[in-house]
Every structure is written in structure tokens, then in C-alpha cells.
C-alpha atoms as a PDB file:
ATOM      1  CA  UNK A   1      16.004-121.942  97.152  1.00  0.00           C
ATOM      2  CA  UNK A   2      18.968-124.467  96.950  1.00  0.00           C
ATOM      3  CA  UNK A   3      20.236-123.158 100.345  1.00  0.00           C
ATOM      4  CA  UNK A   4      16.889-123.450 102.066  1.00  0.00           C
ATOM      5  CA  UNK A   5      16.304-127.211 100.970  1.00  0.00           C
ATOM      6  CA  UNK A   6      20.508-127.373 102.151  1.00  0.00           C
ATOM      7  CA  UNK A   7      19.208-126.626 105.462  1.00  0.00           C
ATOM      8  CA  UNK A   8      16.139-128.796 105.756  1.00  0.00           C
ATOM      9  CA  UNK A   9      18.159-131.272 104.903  1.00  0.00           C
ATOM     10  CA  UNK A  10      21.210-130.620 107.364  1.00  0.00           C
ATOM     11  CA  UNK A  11      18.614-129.914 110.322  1.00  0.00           C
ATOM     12  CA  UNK A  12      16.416-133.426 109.095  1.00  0.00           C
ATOM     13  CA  UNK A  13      20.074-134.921 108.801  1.00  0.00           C
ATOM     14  CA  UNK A  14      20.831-133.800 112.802  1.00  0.00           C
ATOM     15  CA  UNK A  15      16.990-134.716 113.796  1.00  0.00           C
ATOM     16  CA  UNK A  16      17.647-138.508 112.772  1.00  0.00           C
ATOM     17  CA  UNK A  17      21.281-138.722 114.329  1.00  0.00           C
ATOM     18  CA  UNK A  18      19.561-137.084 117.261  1.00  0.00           C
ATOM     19  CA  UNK A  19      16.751-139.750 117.491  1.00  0.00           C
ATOM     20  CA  UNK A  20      19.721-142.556 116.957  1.00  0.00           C
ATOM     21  CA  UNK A  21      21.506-141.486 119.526  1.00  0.00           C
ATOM     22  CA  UNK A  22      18.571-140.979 121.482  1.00  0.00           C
ATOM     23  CA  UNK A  23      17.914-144.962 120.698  1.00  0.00           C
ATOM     24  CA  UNK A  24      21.393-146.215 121.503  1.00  0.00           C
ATOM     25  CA  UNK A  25      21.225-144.202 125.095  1.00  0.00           C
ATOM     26  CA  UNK A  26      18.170-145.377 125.902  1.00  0.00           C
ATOM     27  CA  UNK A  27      18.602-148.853 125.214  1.00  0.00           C
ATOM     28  CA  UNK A  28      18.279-151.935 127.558  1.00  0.00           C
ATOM     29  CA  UNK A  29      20.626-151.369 130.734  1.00  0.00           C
ATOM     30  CA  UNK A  30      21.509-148.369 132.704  1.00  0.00           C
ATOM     31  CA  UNK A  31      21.150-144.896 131.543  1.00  0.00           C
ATOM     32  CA  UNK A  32      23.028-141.778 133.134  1.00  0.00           C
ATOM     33  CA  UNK A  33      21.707-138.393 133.081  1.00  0.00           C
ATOM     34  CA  UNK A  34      23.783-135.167 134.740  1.00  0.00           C
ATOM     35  CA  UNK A  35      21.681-131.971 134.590  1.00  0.00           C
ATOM     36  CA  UNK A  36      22.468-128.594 136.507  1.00  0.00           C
ATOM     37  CA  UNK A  37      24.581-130.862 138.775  1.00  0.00           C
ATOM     38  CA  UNK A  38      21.693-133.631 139.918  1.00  0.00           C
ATOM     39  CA  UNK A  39      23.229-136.867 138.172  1.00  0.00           C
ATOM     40  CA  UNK A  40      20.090-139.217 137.825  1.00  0.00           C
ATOM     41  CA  UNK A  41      20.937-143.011 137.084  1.00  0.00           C
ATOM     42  CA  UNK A  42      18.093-144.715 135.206  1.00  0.00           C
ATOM     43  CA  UNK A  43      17.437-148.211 134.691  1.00  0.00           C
ATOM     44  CA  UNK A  44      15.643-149.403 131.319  1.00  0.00           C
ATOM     45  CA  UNK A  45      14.040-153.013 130.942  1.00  0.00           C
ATOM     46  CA  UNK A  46      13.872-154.569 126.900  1.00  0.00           C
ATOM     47  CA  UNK A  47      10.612-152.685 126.944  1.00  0.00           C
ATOM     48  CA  UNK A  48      12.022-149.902 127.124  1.00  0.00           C
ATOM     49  CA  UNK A  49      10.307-148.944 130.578  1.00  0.00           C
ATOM     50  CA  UNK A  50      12.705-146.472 132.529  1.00  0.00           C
ATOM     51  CA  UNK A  51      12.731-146.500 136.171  1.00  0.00           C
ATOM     52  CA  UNK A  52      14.635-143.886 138.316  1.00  0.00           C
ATOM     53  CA  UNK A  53      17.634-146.399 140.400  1.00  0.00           C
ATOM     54  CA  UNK A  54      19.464-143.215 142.377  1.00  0.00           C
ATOM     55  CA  UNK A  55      19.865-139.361 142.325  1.00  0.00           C
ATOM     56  CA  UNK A  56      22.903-137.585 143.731  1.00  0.00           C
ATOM     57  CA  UNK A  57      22.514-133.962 144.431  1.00  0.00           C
ATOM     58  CA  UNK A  58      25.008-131.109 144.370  1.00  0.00           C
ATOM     59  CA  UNK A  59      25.926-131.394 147.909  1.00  0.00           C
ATOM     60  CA  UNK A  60      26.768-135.302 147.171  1.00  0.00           C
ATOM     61  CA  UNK A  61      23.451-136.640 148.727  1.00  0.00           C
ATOM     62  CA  UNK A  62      21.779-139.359 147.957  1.00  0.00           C
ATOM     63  CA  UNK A  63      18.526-140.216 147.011  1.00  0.00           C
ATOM     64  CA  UNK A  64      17.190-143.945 146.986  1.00  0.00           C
ATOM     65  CA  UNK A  65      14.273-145.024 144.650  1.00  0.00           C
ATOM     66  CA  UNK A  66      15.025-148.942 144.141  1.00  0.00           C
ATOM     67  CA  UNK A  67      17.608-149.975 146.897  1.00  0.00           C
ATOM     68  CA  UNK A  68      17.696-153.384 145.817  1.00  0.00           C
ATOM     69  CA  UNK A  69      18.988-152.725 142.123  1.00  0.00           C
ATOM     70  CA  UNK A  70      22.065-153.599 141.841  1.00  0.00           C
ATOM     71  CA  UNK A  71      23.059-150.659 140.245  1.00  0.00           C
ATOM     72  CA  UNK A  72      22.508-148.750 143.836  1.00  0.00           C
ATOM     73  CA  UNK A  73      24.407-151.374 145.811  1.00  0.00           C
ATOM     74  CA  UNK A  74      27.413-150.808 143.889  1.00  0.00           C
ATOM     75  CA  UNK A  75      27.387-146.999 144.308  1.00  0.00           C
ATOM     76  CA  UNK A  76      26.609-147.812 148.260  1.00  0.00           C
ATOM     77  CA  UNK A  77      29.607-150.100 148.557  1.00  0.00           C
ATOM     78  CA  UNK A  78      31.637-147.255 146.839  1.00  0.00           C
ATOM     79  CA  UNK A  79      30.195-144.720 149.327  1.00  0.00           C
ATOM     80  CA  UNK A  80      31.230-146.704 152.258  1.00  0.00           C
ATOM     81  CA  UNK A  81      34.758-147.693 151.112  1.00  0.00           C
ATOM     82  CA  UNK A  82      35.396-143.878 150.512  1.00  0.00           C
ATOM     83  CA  UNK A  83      34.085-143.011 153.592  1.00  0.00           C
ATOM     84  CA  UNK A  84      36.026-145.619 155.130  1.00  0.00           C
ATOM     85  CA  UNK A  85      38.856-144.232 153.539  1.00  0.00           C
ATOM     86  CA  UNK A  86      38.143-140.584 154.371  1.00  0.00           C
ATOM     87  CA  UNK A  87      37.911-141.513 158.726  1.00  0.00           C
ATOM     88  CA  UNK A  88      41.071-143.629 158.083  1.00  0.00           C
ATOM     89  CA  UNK A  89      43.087-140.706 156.347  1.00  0.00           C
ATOM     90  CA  UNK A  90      41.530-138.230 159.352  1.00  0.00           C
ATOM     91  CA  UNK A  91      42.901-140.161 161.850  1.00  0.00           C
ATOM     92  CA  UNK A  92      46.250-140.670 160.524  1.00  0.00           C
ATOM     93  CA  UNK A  93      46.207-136.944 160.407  1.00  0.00           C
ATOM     94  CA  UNK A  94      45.600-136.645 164.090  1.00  0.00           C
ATOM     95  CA  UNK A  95      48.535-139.621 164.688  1.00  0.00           C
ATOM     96  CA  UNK A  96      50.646-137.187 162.725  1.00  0.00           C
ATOM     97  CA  UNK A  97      50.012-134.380 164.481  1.00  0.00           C
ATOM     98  CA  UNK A  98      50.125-135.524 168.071  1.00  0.00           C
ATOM     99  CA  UNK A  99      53.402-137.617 167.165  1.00  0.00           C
ATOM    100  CA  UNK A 100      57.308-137.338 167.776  1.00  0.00           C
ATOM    101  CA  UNK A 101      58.847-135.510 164.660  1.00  0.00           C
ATOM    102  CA  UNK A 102      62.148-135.594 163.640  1.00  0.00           C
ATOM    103  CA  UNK A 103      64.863-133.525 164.988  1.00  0.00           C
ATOM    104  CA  UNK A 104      65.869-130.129 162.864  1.00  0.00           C
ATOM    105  CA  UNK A 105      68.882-132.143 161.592  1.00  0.00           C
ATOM    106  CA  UNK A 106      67.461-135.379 160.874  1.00  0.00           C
ATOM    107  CA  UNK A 107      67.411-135.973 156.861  1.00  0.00           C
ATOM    108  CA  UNK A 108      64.287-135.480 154.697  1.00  0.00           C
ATOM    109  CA  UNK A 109      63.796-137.642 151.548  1.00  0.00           C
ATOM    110  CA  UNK A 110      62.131-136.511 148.199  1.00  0.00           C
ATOM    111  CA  UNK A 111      61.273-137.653 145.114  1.00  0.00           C
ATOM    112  CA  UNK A 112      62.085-135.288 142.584  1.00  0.00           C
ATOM    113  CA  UNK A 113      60.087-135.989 139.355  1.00  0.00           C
ATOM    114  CA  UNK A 114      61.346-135.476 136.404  1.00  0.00           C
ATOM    115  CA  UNK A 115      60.893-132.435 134.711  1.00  0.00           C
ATOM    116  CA  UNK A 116      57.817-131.800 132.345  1.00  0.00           C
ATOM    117  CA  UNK A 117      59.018-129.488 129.448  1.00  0.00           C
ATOM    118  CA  UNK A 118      57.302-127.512 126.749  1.00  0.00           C
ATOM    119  CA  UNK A 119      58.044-127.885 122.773  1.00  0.00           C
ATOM    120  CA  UNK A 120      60.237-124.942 122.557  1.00  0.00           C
ATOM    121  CA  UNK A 121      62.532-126.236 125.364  1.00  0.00           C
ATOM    122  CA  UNK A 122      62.677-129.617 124.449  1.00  0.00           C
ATOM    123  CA  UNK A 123      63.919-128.321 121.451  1.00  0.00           C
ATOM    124  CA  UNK A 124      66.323-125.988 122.982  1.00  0.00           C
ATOM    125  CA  UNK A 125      68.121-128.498 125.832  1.00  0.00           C
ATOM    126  CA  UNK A 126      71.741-129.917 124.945  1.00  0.00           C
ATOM    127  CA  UNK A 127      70.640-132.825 125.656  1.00  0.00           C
ATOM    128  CA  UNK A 128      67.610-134.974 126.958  1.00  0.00           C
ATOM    129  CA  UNK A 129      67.237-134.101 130.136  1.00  0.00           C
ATOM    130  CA  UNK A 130      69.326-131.421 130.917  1.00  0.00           C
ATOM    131  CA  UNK A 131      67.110-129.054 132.268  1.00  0.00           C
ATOM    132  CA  UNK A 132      66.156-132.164 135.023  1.00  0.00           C
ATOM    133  CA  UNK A 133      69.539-132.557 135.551  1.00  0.00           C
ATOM    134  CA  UNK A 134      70.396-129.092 136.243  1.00  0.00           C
ATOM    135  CA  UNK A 135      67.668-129.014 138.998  1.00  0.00           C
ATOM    136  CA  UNK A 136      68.883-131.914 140.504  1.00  0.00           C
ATOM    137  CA  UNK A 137      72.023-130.674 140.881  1.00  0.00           C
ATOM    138  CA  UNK A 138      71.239-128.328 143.349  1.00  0.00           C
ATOM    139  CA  UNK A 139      69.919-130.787 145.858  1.00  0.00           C
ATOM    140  CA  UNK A 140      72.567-133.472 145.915  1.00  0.00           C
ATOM    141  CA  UNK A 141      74.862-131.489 148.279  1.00  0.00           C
ATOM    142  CA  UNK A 142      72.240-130.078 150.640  1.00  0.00           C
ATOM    143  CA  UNK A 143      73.090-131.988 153.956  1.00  0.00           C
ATOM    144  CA  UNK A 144      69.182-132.130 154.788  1.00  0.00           C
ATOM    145  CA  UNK A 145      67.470-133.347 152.111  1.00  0.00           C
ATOM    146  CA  UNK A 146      68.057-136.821 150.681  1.00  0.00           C
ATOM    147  CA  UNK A 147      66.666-137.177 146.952  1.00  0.00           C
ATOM    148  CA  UNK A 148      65.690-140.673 146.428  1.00  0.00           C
ATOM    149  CA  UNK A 149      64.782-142.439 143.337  1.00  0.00           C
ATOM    150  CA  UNK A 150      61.214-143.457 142.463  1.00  0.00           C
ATOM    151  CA  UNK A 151      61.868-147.162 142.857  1.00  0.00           C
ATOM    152  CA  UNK A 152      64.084-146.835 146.071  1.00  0.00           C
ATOM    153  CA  UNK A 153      60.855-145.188 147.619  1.00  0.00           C
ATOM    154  CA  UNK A 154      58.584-147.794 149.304  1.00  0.00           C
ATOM    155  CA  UNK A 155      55.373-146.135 149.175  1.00  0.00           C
ATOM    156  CA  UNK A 156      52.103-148.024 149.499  1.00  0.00           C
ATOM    157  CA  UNK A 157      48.630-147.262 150.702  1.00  0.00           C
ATOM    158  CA  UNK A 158      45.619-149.042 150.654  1.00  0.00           C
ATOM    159  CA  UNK A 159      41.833-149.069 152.897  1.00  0.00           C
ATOM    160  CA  UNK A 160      40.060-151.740 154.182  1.00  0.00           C
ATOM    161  CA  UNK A 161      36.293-151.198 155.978  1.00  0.00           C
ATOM    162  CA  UNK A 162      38.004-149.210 159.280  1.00  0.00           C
ATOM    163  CA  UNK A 163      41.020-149.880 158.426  1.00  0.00           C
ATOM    164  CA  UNK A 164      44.187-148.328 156.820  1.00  0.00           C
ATOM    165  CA  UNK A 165      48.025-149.557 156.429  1.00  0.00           C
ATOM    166  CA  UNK A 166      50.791-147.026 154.848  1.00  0.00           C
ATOM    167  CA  UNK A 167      54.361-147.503 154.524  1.00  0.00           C
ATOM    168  CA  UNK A 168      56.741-145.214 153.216  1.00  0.00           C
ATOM    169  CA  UNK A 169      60.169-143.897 153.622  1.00  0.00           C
ATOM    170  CA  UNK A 170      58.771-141.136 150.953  1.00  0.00           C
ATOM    171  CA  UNK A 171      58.724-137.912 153.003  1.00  0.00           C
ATOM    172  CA  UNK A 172      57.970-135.555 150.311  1.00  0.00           C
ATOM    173  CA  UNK A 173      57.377-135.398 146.133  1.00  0.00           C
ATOM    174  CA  UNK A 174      58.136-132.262 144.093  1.00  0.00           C
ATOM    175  CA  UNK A 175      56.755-132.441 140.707  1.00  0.00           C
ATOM    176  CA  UNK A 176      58.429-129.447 138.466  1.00  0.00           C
ATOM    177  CA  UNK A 177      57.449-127.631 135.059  1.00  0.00           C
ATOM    178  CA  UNK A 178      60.032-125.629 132.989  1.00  0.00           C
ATOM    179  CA  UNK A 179      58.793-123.587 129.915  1.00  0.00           C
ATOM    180  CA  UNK A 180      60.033-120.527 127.314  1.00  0.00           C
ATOM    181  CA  UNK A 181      58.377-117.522 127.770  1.00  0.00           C
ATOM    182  CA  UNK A 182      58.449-113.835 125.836  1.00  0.00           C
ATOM    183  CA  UNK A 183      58.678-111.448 128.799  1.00  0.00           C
ATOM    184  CA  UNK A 184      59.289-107.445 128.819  1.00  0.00           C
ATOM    185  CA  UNK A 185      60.970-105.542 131.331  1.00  0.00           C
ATOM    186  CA  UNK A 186      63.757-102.546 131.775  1.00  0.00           C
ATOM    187  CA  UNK A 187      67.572-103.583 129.799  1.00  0.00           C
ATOM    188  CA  UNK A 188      70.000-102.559 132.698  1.00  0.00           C
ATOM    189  CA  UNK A 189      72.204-101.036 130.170  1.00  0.00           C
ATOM    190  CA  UNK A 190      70.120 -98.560 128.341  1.00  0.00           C
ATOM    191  CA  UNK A 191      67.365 -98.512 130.755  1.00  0.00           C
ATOM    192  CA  UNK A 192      64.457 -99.178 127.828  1.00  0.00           C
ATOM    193  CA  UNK A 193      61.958-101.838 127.759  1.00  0.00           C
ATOM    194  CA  UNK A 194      63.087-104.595 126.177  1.00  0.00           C
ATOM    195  CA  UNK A 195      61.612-107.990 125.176  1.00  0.00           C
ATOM    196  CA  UNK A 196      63.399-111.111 126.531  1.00  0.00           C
ATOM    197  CA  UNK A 197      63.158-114.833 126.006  1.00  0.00           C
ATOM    198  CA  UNK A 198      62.523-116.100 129.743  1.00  0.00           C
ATOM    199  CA  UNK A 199      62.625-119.471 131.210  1.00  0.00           C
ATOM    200  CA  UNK A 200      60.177-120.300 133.664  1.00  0.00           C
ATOM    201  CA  UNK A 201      60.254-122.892 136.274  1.00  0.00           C
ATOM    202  CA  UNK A 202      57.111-123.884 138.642  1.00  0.00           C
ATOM    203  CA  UNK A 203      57.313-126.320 140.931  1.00  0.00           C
ATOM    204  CA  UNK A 204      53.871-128.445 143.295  1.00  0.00           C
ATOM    205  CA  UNK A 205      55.569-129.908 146.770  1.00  0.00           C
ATOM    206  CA  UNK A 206      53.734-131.993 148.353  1.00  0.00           C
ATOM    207  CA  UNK A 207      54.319-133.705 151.768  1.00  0.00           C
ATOM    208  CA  UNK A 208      53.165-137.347 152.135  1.00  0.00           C
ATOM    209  CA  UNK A 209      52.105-136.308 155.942  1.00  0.00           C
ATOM    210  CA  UNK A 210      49.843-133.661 156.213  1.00  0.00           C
ATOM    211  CA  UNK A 211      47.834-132.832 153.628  1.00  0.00           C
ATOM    212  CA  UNK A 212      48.491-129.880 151.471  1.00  0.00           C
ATOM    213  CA  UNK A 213      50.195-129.106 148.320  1.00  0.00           C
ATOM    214  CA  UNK A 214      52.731-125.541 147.852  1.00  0.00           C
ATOM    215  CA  UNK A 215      53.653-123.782 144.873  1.00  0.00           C
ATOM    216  CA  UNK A 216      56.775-122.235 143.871  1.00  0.00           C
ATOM    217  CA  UNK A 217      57.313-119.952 140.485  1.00  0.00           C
ATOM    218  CA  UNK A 218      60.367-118.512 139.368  1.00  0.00           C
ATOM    219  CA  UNK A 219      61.512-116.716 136.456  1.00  0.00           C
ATOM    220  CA  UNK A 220      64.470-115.127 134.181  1.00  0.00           C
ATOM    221  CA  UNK A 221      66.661-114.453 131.330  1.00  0.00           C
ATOM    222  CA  UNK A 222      67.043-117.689 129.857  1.00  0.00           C
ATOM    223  CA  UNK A 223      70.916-116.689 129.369  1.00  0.00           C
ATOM    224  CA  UNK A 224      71.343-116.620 132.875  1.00  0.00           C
ATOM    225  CA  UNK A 225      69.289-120.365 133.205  1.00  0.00           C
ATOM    226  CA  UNK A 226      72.426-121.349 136.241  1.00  0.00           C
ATOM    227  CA  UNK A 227      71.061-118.546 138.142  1.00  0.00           C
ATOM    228  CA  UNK A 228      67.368-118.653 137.973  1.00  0.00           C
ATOM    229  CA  UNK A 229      67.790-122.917 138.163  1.00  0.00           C
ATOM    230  CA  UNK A 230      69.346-121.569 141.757  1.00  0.00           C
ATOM    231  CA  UNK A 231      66.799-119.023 142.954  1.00  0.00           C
ATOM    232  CA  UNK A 232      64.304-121.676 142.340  1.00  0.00           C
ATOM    233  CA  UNK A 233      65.903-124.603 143.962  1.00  0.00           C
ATOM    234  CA  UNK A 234      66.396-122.434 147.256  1.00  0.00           C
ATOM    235  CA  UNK A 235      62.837-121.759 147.234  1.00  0.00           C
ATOM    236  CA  UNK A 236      61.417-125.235 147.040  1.00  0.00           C
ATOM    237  CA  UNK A 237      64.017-126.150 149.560  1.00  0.00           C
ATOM    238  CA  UNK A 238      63.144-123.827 152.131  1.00  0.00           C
ATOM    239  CA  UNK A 239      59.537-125.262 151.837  1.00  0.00           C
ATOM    240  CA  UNK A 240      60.932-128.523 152.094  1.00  0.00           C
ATOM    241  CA  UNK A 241      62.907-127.769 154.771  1.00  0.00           C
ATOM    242  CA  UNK A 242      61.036-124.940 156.956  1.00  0.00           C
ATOM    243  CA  UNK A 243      57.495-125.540 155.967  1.00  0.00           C
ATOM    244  CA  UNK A 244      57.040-129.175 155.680  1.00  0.00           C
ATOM    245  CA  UNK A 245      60.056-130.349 157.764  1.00  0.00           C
ATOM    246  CA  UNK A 246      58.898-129.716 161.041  1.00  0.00           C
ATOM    247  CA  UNK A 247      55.444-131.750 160.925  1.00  0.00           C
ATOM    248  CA  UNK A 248      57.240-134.988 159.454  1.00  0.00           C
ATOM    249  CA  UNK A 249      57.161-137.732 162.130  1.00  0.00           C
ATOM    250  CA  UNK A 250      59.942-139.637 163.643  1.00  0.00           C
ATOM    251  CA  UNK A 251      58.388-142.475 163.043  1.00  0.00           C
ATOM    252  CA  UNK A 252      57.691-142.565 159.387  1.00  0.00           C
ATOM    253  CA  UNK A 253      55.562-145.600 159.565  1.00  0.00           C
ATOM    254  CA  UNK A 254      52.909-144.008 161.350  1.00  0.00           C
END
């Protein structure tokens, strides 16, 4: 019996806080509602009278019921700035692509963020930033690419109604991820499976040209960190270099 009246009580208890919350939501002002992907923007008067403002579909369209609330003139003006923003990003594109690009030999710059580690290797590094370090290391003799610092690189971008202005001598930005990992495979020597402590680096280049974003994973032994910091500094250079490299303009104002 005491367990029954526990749960009248919990589910009465949940039926108020419902009805509360159901108060505070509806209150005077606007009221936002997202179901199976419609999102529905309500507003209410101090009467509590609710009158459908906008819908937006799941393909993005948009569905007028009171164009003069202000409510719907806001999301308008933010539907034409982005779409203002989307033709002015499509034509750079095509400026890009019809453009001059750099010769083979000409240098490429690139921000190389720092390094985002997990718990375990932050715990295991010599020092504070060490693993960044050791990444970095392997780009400051390549005769291509040119790693810049965040503040040397004058990047800006902003849109205007038809309108769009970019400078930047940013070519591209590699943002990289190192983490422990417990990994299996065959011990050379005895030729069992063995467990081994891995480090794992993953890398997201991105070029500040054409869009599109490449991935690059590499893994090993964690005792032999100089070599796998190598294998996976080759491959995000080769992207850099090979992948991305060609498309970059000669003019990097465009």
C-alpha cells in the first residue's frame, strides 16, 4: 500500500511540474515547437491566445501565417543574408576554379593547431606540449609548406546583401587529435597476439579555397611514437601538397 500511494504521489508530483512548465512555455511572447522535424514558432498575447507566426519544414521551407510579425521578419532577414552568403561563397568557388594557381614550387602556408589530447596522454607527455611539438617538427624543414602562426595569418570574411570580401594569406588549417589506445596484433618476436598500448593520431585538413575537409588516421606502438609522429606527418603533407596544392590560386586574395 505504501508503494502505491509512493507512486501517486511521484506521478501527481511530475503532473504539476508538467503543468508548470507547461505555464512558463506558454507564457506571453514567442513559443517554439520542433516535432518530427516541422519547427512551428508560435506567438502568445497576455491572454494567452496562440497564433501560428511561421513553420519550417524538413526540406527548410517556409511557411508564412502572419508576415508582418516581427518574429517572421527577423527569420526573413536571416534567410536572405544566408542566402546572400551562400551565392557569394558559389561564386568565389567558380573565381577559384577558373583562376591562375600557383606554380608546383611556390610555398603553401598552414596553420597547424595545436594538438587536442586525451587524459591518459596528457598525463603521459614530458612536458606540455610535447606531443604538438613533435608534430611540428616534421614540417619546419619541408621546403613547400610554410607553417604560420595563428596571429601571423590574416584571415577575415564577412557578407554583405550581394556582396562578399575575404582576405587571407591562410592557405590551409590542419586541426590534429592524439590519443592512447589498447590495440592487439601479432609480437614480431614470438609471433603471438599480443596487446599493445598504441598512440593514435587523426588529423581534419582543410583548404581555405575549395571547399572540402580530408582525414588522415595513423597508428602504432606508442614506444616507437618518432616513427608513427613521421608516417603521419607524410600523410597530411602529401594532402597538403598533392591534393589541395594544385587548386590554391596565385592570387590569394581572390
Amino acid at each position: 500500500m505504501k508503494w502505491v500511494i509512493r507512486s501517486v504521489r511521484i506521478v501527481a508530483a511530475a503532473a504539476i511540474l508538467f503543468f508548470l512548465l507547461s505555464l512558463i512555455a506558454c507564457g506571453p511572447g514567442y513559443h517554439t515547437t520542433n516535432i518530427n522535424g516541422v519547427k512551428k514558432v508560435y506567438h502568445i498575447d497576455d491572454q494567452g491566445r496562440k497564433n501560428l507566426v511561421y513553420e519550417v519544414g524538413k526540406d527548410g521551407t517556409t511557411t508564412v501565417y502572419d508576415e508582418n510579425d516581427p518574429m517572421y521578419q527577423k527569420h526573413l532577414m536571416a534567410q536572405q543574408f544566408a542566402e546572400a552568403d551562400r551565392q557569394a561563397k558559389a561564386k568565389r568557388i567558380e573565381r577559384i576554379k577558373q583562376s591562375k594557381k600557383r606554380n608546383a614550387k611556390d610555398p603553401i602556408y598552414v596553420v597547424l593547431h595545436r594538438t587536442e589530447l586525451d587524459n591518459a596522454l596528457k598525463k603521459a607527455e614530458k612536458h606540455k606540449g610535447a606531443v604538438y611539438d613533435q608534430i611540428r617538427k616534421e614540417f619546419e624543414s619541408d621546403k613547400i609548406i610554410k607553417l604560420i602562426t595563428e596571429k601571423d595569418g590574416k584571415k577575415s570574411s564577412w557578407s554583405k546583401l550581394g556582396k562578399s570580401f575575404r582576405k587571407t594569406n591562410v592557405d590551409v588549417e590542419v586541426s590534429t587529435r592524439s590519443y592512447l589506445k589498447k590495440m592487439t596484433g601479432i609480437n614480431k618476436k614470438t609471433g603471438k597476439i599480443a596487446e599493445m598500448t598504441a598512440i593514435v593520431f587523426e588529423a581534419t585538413i582543410t583548404s581555405n579555397y575549395l571547399p572540402g575537409t580530408y582525414n588522415v588516421t595513423e597508428a602504432g606502438n606508442i614506444f616507437r611514437n618518432p616513427e608513427v609522429t613521421q608516417r603521419f606527418a607524410n600523410k597530411v603533407k602529401k594532402i597538403i601538397k598533392y591534393q589541395i596544392g594544385p587548386d590554391i590560386p596565385a592570387d590569394r586574395t581572390i
